[in-house]
C-alpha atoms as a PDB file:
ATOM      1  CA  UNK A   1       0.000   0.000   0.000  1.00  0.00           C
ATOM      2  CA  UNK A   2       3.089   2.895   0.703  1.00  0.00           C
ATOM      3  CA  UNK A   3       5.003   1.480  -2.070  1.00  0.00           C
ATOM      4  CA  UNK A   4       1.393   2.120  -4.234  1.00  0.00           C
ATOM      5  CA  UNK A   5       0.817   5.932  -2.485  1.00  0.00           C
ATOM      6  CA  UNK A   6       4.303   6.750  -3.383  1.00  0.00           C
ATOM      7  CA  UNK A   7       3.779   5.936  -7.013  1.00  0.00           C
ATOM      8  CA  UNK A   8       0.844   8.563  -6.925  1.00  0.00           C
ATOM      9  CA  UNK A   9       2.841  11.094  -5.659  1.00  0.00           C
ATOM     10  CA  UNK A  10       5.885  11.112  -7.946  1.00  0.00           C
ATOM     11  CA  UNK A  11       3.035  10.495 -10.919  1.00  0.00           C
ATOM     12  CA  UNK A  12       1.217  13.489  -9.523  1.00  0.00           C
ATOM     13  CA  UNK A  13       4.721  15.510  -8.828  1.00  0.00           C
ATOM     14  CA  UNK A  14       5.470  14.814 -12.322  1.00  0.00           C
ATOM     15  CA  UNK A  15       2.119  15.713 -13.524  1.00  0.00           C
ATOM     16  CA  UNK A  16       2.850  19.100 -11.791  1.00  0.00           C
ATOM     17  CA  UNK A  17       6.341  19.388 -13.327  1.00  0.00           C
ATOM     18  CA  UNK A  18       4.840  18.835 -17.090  1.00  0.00           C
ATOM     19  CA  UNK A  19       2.512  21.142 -16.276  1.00  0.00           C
ATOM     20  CA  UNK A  20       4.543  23.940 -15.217  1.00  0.00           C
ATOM     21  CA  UNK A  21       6.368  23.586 -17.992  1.00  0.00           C
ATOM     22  CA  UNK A  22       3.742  23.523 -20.431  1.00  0.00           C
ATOM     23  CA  UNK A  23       3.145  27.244 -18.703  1.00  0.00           C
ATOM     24  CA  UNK A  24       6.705  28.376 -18.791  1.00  0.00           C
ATOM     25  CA  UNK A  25       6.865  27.433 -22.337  1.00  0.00           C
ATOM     26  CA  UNK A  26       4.115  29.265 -23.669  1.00  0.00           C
ATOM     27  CA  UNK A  27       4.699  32.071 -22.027  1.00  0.00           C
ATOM     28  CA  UNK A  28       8.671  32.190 -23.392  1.00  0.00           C
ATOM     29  CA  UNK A  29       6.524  31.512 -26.932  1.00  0.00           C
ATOM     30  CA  UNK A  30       4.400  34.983 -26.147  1.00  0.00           C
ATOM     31  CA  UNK A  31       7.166  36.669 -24.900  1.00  0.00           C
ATOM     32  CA  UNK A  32       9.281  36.168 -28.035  1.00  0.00           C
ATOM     33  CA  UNK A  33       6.264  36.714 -30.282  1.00  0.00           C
ATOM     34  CA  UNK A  34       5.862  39.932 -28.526  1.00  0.00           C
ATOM     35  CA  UNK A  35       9.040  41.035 -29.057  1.00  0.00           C
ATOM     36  CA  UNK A  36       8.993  40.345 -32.838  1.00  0.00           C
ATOM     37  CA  UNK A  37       5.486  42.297 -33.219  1.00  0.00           C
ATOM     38  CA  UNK A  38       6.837  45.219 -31.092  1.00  0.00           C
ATOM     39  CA  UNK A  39       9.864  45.545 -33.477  1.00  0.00           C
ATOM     40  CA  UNK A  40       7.691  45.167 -36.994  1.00  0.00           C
ATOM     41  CA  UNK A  41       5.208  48.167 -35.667  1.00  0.00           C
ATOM     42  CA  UNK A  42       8.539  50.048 -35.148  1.00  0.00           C
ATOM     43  CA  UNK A  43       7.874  50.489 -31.245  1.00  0.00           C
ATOM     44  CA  UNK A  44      10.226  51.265 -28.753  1.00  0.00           C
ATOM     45  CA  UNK A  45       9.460  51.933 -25.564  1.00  0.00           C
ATOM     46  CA  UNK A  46      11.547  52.702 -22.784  1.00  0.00           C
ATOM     47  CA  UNK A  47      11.092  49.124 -21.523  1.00  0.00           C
ATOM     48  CA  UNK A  48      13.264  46.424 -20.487  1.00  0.00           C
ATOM     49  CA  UNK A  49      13.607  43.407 -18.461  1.00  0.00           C
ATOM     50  CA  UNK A  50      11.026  42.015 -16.863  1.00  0.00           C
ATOM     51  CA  UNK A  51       8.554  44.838 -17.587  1.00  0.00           C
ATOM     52  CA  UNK A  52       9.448  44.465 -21.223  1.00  0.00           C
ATOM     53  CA  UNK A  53       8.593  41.002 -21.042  1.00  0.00           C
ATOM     54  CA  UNK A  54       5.457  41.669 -19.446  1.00  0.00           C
ATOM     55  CA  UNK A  55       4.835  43.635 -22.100  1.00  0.00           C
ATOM     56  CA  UNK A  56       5.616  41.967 -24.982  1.00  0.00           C
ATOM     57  CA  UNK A  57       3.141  39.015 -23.064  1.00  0.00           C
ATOM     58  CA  UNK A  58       0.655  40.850 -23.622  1.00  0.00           C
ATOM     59  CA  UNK A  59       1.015  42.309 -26.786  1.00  0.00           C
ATOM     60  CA  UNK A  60       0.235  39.143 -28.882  1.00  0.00           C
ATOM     61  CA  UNK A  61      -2.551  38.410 -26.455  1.00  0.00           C
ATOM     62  CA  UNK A  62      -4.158  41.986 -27.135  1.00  0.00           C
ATOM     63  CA  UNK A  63      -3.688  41.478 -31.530  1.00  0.00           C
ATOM     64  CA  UNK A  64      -3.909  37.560 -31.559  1.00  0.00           C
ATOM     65  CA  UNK A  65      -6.418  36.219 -29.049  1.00  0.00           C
ATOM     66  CA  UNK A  66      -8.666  39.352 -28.661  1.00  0.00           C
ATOM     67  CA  UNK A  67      -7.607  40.676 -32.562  1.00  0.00           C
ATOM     68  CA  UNK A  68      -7.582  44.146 -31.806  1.00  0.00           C
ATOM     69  CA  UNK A  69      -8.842  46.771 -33.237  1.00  0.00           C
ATOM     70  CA  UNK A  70      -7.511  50.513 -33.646  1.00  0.00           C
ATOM     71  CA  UNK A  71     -10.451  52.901 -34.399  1.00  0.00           C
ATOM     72  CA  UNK A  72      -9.857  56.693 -34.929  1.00  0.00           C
ATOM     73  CA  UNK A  73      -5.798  56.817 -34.819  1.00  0.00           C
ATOM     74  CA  UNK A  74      -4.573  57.389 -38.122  1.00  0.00           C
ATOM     75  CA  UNK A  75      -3.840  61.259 -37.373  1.00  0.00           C
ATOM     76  CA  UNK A  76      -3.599  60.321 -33.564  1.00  0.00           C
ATOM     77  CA  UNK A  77      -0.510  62.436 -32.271  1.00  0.00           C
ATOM     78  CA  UNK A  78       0.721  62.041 -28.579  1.00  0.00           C
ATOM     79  CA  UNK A  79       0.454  65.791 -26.876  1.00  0.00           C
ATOM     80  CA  UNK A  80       4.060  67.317 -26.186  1.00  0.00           C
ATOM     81  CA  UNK A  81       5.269  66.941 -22.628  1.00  0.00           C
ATOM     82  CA  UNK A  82       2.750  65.460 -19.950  1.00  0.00           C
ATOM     83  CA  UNK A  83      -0.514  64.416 -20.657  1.00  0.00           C
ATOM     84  CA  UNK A  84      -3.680  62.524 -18.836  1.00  0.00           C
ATOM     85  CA  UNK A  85      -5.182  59.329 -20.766  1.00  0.00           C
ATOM     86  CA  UNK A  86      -8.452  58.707 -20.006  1.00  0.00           C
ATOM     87  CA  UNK A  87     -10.794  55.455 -20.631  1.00  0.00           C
ATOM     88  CA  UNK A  88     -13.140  53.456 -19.515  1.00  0.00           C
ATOM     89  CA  UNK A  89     -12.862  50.080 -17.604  1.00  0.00           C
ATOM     90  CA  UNK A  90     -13.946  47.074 -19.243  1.00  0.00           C
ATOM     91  CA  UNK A  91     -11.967  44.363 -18.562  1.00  0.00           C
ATOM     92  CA  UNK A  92      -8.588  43.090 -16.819  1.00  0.00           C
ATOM     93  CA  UNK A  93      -6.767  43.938 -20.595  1.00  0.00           C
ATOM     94  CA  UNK A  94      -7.668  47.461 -20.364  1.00  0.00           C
ATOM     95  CA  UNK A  95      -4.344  48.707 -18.950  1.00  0.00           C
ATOM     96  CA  UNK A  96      -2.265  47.413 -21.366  1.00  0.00           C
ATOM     97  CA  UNK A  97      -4.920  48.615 -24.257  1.00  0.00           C
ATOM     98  CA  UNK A  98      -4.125  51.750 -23.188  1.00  0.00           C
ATOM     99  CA  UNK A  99      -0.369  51.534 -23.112  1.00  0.00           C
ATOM    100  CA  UNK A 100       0.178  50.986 -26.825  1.00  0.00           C
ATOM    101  CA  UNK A 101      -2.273  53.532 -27.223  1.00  0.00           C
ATOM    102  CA  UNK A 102      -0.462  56.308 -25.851  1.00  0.00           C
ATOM    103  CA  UNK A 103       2.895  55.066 -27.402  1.00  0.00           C
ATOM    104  CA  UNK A 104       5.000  56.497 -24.198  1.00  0.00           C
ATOM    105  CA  UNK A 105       5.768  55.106 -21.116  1.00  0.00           C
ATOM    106  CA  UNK A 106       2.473  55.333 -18.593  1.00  0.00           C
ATOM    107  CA  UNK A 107       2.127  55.417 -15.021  1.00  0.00           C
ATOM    108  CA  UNK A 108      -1.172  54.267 -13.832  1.00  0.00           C
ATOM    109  CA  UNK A 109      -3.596  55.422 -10.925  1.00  0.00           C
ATOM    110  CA  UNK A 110      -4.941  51.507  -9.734  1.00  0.00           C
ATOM    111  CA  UNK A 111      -7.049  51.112  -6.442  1.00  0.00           C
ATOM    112  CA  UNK A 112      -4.810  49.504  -3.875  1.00  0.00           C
ATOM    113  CA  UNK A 113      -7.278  46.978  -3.560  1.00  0.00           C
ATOM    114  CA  UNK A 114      -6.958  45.727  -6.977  1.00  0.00           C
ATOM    115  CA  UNK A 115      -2.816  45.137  -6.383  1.00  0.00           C
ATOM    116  CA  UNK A 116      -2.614  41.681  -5.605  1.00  0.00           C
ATOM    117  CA  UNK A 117       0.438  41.370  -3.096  1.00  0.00           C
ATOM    118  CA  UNK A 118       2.285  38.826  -4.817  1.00  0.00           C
ATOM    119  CA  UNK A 119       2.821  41.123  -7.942  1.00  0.00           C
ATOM    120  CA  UNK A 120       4.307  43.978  -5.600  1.00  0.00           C
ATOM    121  CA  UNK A 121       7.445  43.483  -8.030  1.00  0.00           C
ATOM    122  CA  UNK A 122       5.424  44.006 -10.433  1.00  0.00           C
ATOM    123  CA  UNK A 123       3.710  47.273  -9.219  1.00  0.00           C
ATOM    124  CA  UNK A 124       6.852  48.475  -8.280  1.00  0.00           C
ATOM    125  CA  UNK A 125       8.585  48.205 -11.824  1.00  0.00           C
ATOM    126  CA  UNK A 126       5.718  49.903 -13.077  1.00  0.00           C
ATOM    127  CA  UNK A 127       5.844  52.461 -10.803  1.00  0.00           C
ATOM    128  CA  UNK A 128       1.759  52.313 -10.165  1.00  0.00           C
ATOM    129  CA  UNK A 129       0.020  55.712  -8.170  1.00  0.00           C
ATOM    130  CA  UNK A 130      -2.299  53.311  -5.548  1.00  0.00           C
ATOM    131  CA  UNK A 131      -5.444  54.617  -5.026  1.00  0.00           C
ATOM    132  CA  UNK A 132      -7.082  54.150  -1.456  1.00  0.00           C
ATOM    133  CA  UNK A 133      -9.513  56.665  -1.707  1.00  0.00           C
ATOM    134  CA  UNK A 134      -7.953  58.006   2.218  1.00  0.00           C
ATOM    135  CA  UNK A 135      -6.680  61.075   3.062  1.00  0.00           C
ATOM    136  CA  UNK A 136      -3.155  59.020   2.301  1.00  0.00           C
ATOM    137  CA  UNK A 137      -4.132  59.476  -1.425  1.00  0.00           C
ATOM    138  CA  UNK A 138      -2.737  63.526  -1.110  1.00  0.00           C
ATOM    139  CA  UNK A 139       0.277  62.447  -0.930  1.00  0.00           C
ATOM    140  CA  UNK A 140      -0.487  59.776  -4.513  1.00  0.00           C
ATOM    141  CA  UNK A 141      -1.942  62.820  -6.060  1.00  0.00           C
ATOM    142  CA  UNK A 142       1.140  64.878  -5.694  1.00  0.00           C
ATOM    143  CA  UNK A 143       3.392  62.569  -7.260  1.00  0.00           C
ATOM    144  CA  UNK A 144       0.981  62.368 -10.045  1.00  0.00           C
ATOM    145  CA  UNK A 145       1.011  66.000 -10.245  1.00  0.00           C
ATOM    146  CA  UNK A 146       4.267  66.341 -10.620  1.00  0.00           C
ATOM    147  CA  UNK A 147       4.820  63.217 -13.549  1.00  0.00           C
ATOM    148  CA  UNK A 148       2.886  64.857 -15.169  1.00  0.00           C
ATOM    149  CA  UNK A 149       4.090  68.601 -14.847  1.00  0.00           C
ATOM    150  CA  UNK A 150       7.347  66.910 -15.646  1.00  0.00           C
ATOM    151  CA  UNK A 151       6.347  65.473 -18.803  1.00  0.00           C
ATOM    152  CA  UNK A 152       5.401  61.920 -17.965  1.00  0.00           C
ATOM    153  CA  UNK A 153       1.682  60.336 -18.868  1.00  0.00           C
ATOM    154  CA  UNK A 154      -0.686  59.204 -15.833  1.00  0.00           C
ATOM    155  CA  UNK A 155      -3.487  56.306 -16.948  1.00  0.00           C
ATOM    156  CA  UNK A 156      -6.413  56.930 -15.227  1.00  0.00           C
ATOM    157  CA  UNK A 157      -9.871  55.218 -14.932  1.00  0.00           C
ATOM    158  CA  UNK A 158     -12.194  57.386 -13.500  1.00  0.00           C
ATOM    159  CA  UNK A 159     -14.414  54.442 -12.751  1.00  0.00           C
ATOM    160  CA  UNK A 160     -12.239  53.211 -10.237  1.00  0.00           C
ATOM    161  CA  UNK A 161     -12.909  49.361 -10.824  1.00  0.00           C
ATOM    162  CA  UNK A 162     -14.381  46.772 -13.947  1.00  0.00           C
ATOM    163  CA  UNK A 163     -18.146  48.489 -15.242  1.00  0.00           C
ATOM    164  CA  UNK A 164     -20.730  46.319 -13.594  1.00  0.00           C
ATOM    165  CA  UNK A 165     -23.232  45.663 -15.573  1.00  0.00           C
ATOM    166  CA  UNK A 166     -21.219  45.937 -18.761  1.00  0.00           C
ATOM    167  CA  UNK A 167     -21.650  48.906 -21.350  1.00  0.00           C
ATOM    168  CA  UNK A 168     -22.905  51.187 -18.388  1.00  0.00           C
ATOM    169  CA  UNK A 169     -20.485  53.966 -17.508  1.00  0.00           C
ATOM    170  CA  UNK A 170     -20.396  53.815 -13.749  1.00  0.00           C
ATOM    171  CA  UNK A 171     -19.839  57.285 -11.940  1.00  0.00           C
ATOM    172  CA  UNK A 172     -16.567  59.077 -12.152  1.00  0.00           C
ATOM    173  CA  UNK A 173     -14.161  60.165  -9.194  1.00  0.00           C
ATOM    174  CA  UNK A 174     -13.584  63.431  -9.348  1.00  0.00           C
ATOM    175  CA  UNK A 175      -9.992  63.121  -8.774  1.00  0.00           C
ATOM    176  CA  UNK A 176      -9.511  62.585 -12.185  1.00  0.00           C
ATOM    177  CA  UNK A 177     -10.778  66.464 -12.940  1.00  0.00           C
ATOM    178  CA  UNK A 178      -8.335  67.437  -9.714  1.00  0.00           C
ATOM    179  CA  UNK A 179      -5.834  66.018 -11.087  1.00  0.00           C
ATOM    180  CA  UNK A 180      -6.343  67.641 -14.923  1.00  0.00           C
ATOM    181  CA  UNK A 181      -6.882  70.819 -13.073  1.00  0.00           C
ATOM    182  CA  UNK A 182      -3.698  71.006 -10.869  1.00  0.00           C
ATOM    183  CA  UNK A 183      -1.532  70.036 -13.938  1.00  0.00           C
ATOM    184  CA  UNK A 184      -3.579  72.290 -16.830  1.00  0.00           C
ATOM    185  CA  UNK A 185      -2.496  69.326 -19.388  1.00  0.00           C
ATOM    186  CA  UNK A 186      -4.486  67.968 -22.102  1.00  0.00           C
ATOM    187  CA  UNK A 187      -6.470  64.655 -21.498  1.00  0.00           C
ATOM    188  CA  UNK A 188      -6.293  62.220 -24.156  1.00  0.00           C
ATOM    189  CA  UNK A 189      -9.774  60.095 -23.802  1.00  0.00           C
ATOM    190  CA  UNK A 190     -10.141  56.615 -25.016  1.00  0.00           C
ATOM    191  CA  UNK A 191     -13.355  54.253 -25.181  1.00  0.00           C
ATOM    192  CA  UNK A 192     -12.704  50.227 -25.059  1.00  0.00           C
ATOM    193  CA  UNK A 193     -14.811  47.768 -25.848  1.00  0.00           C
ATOM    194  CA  UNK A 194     -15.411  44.290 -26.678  1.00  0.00           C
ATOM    195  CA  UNK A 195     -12.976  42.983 -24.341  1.00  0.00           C
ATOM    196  CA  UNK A 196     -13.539  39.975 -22.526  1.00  0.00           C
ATOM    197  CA  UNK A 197     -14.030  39.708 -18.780  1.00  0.00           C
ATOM    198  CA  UNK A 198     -14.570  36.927 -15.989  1.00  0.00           C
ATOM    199  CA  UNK A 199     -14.820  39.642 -13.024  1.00  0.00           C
ATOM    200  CA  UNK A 200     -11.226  39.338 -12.359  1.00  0.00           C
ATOM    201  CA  UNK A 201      -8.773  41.548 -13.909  1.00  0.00           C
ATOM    202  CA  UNK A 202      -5.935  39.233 -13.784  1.00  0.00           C
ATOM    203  CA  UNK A 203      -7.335  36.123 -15.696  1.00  0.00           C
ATOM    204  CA  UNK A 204      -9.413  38.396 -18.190  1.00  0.00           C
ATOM    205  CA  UNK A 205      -6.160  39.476 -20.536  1.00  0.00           C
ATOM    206  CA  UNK A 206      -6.126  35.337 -20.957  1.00  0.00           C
ATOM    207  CA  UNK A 207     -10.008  34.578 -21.807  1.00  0.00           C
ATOM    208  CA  UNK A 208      -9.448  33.984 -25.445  1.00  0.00           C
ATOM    209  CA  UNK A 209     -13.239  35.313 -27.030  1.00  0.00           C
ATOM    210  CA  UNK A 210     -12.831  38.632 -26.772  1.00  0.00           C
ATOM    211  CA  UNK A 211     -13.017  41.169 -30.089  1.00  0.00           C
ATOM    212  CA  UNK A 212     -11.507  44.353 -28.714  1.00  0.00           C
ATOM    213  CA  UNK A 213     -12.230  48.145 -29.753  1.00  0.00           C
ATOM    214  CA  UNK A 214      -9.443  50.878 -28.734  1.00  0.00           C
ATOM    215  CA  UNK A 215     -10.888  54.200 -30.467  1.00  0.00           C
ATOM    216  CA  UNK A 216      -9.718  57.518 -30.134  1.00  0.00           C
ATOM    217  CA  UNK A 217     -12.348  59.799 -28.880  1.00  0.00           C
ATOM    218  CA  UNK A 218     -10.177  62.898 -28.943  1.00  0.00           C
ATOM    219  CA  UNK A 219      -7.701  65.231 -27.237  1.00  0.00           C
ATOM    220  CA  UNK A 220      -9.041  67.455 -24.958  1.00  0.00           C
ATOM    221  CA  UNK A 221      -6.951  70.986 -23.193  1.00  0.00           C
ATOM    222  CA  UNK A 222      -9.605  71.646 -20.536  1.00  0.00           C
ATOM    223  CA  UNK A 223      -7.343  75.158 -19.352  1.00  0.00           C
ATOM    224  CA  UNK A 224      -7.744  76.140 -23.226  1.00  0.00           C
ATOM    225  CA  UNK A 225     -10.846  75.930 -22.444  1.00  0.00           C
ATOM    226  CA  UNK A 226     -11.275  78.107 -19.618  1.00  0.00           C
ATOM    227  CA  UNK A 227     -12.733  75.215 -17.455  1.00  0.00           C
ATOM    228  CA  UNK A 228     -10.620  74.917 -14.444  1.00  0.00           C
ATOM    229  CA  UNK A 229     -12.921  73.002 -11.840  1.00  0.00           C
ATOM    230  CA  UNK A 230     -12.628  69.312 -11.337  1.00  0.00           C
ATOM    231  CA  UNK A 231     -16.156  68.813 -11.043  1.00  0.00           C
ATOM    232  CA  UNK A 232     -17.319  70.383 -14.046  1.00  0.00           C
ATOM    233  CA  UNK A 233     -14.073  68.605 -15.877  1.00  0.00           C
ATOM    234  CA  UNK A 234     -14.814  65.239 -14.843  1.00  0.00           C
ATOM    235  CA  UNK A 235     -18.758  65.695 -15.511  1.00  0.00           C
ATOM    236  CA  UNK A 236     -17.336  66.880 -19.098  1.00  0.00           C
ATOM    237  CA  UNK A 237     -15.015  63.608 -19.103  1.00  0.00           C
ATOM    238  CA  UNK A 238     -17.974  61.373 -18.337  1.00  0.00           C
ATOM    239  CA  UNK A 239     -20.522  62.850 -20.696  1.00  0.00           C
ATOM    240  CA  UNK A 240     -17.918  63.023 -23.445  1.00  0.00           C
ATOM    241  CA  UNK A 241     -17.674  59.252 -23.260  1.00  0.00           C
ATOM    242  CA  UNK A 242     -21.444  58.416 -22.822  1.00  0.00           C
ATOM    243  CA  UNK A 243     -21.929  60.750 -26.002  1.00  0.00           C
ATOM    244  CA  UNK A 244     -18.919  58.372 -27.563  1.00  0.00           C
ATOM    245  CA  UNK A 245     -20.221  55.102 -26.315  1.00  0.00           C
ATOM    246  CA  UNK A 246     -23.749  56.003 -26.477  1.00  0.00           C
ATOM    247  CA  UNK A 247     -23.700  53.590 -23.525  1.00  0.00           C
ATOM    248  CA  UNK A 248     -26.740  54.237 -20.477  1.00  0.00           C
ATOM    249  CA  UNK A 249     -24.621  55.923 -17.782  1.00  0.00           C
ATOM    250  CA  UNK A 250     -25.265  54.308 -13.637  1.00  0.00           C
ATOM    251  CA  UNK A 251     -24.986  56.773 -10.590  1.00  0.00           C
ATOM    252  CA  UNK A 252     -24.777  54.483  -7.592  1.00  0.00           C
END
């Protein structure tokens, strides 16, 4: 009876092995894939290691499993210095979506809640602005501030988490019009669709049915504009991509 139970284990410990490296070996496959589809579109980001990696994971995810679509960019033109990018949140893939959008390094605002602990290396290399929605976010917001001011791109969903039910804009925190207010930069606003999602943002960049939609909505210099409080900016924000989506739009 042991010698049978022992059997099962190093059948099940090899079982585990295989498996593993079933995992590692795809992942190698996207990784180089990546890296040869980020070199044909002529990309370079300032990216290496294991971000770049991460990266160039999910780049043939984004064109090959959810085929990708890029509406509205052909005379797209990333503002000069620092900018705010703006979108929606539809599914785990989002973030990514939005970095080969914007073409530049971005560092994004993500609710603290939503950073699983064992990817801190992860949010670290990225150099994510956690959101608690505390007074300890002042501190978040002036960092943000000054990326911006000094030329860098912050990622922002105003939605704060994954639209529940989907296609309904949830409501919008207004620190995304404080923080397009204290910087005066132009906000670049995206709407994404058709991307998969199982409710957790993790696993959705892997469900393989999704038919993604990045479009360009437009490019918008709210101090131009004479409109200076973050209110009445992110009311503007949100109505600009209901009109866009011409999704309902859900207050509580």
């Amino acid at each position: 009876m042991a010698a049978s139970w022992q059997a099962i284990a190093v059948s099940a410990l090899w079982g585990v092995l295989a498996a593993v490296a079933l995992l590692a070996a795809f992942l190698l496959i996207l990784v180089a894939v990546g890296f040869v589809v980020r070199a044909q579109g002529g990309e370079r980001l300032a990216w290496d290691g294991v971000v770049g990696c991460v990266e160039a994971v999910a780049r043939p995810l984004a064109r090959f499993i959810h085929r990708t679509r890029w509406v509205g960019f052909s005379g797209f033109r990333p503002p000069e210095g620092g900018f705010v990018l703006v979108a929606n949140h539809a599914s785990g893939l989002d973030p990514p979506l939005m970095q080969f959008a914007a073409g530049r390094r971005v560092r994004f605002m993500m609710a603290k809640e939503q950073m699983h602990p064992a990817l801190g290396w992860l949010w670290r290399r990225l150099a994510v602005l956690p959101v608690t929605y505390t007074p300890a976010d002042a501190a978040m917001l002036r960092e943000a501030v000054r990326h911006v001011k000094a030329g860098g791109v912050v990622g922002v969903f105003p939605e704060g988490s994954i639209e529940r039910p989907p296609n309904v804009l949830g409501p919008f925190a207004e620190g995304t019009g404080t923080l397009v207010a204290l910087t005066k930069a132009p906000v670049v606003v995206l709407w994404i669709h058709g991307t998969p999602t199982v409710g957790n943002a993790i696993l959705d960049p892997f469900v393989p049915r999704g038919r993604a939609v990045v479009e360009y909505v437009g490019t918008y210099d709210f101090a131009a504009m004479g409109v200076r409080e973050p209110k009445e900016i992110t009311a503007r924000l949100r109505a600009t991509l209901a009109q866009a989506s011409g999704w309902p739009v859900r207050d509580g």
